[in-house]
PDB file of N, CA and C in Angstrom:
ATOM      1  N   UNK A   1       0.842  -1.195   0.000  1.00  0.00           N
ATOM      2  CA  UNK A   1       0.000   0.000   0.000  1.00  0.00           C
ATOM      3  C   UNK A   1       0.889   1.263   0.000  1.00  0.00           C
ATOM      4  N   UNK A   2       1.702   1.157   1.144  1.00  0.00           N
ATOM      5  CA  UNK A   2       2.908   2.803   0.761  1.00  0.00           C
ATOM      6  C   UNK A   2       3.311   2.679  -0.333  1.00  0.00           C
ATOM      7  N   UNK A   3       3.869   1.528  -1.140  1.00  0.00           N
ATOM      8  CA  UNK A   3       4.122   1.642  -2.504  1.00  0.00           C
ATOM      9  C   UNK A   3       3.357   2.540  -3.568  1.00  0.00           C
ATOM     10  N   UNK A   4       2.143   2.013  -3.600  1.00  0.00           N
ATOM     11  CA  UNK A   4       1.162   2.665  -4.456  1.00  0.00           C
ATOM     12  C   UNK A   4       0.918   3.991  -3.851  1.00  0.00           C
ATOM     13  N   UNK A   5       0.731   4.414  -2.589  1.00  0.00           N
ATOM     14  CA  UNK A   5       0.517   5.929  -2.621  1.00  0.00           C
ATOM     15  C   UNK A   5       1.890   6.671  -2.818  1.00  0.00           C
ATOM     16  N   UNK A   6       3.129   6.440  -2.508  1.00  0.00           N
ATOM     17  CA  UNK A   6       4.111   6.916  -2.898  1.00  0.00           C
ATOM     18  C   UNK A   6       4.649   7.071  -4.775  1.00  0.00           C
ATOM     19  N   UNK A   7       3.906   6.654  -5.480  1.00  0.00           N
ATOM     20  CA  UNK A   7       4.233   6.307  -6.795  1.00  0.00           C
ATOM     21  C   UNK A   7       3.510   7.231  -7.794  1.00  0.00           C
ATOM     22  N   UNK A   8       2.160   7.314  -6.830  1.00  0.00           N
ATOM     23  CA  UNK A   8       1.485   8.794  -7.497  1.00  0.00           C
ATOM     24  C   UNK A   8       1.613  10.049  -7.479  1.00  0.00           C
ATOM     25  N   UNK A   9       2.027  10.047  -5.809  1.00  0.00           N
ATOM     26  CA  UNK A   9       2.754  11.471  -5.444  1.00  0.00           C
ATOM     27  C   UNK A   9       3.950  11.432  -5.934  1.00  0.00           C
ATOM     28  N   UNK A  10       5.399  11.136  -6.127  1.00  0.00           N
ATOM     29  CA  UNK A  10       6.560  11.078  -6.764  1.00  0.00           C
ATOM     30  C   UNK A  10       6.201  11.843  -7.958  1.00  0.00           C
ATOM     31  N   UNK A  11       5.187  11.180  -8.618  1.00  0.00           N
ATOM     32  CA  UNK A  11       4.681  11.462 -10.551  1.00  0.00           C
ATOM     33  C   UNK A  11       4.347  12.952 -10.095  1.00  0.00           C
ATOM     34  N   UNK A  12       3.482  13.294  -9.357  1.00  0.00           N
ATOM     35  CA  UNK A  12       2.566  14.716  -8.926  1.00  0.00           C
ATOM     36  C   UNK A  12       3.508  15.809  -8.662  1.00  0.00           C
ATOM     37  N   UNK A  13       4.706  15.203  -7.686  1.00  0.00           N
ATOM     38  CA  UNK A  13       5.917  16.634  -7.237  1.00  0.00           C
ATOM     39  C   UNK A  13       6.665  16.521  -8.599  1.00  0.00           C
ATOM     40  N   UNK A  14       6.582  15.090  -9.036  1.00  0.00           N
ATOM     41  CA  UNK A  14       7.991  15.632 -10.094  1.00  0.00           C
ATOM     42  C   UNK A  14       7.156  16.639 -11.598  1.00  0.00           C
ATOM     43  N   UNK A  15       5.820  16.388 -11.628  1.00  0.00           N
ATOM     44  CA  UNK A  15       5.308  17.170 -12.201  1.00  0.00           C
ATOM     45  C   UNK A  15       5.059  18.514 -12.245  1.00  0.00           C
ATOM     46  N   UNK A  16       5.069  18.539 -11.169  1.00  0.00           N
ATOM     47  CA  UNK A  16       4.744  20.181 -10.373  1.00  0.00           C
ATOM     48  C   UNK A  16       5.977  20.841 -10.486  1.00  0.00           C
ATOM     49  N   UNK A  17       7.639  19.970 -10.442  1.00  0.00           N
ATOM     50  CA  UNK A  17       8.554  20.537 -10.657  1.00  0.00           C
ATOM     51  C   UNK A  17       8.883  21.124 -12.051  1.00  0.00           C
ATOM     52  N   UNK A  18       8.815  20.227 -12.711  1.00  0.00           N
ATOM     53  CA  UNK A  18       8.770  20.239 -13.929  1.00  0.00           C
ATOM     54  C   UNK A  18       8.299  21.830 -14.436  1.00  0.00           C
ATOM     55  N   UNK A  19       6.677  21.821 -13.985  1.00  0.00           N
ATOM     56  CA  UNK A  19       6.197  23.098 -14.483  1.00  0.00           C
ATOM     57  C   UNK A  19       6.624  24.338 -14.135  1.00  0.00           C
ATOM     58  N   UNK A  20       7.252  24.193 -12.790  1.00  0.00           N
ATOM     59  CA  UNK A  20       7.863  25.538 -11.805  1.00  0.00           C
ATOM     60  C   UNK A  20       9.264  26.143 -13.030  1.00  0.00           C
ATOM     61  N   UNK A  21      10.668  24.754 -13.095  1.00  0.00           N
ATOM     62  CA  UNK A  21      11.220  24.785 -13.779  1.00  0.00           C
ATOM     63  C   UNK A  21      10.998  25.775 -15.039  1.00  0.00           C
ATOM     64  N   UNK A  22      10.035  24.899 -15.738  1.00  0.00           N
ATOM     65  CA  UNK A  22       9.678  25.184 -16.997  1.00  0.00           C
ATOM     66  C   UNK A  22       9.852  26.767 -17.191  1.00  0.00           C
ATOM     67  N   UNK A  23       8.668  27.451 -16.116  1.00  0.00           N
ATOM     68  CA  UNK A  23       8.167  28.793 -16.065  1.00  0.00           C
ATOM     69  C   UNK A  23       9.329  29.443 -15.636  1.00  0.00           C
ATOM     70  N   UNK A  24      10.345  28.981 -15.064  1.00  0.00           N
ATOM     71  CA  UNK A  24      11.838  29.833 -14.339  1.00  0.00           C
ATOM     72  C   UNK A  24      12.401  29.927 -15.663  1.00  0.00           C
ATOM     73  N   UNK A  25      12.255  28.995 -16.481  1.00  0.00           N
ATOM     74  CA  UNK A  25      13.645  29.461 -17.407  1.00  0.00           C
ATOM     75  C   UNK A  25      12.743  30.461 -18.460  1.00  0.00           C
ATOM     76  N   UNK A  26      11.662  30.192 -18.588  1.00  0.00           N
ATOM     77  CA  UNK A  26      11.196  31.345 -19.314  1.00  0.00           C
ATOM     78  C   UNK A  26      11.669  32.521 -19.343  1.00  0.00           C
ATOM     79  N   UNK A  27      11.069  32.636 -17.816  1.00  0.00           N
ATOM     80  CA  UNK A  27      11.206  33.857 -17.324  1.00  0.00           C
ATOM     81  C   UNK A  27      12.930  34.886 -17.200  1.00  0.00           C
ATOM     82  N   UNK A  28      13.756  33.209 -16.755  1.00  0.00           N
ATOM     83  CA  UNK A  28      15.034  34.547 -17.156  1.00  0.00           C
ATOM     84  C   UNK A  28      15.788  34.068 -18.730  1.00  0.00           C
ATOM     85  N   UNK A  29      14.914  33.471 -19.737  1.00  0.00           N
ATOM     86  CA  UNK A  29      15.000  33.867 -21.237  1.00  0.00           C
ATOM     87  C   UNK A  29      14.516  35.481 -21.049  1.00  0.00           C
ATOM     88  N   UNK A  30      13.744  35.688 -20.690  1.00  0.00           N
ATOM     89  CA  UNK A  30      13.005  37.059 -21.155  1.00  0.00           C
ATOM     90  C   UNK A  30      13.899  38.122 -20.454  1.00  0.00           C
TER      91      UNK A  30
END
């Protein structure tokens, strides 16, 4: 069971990072 709830959240932060990332480098492109 910790397996499976740990496997969705992992996917969810590394997603959320992802998008933070994403929007940082935009931002110091611009």
């Amino acid at each position: 069971m910790m397996k499976q709830i740990k496997s969705p959240g992992n996917i969810e932060v590394k997603q959320s990072f992802s998008e933070i990332e994403g929007e940082d480098f935009i931002r110091l492109d611009e």
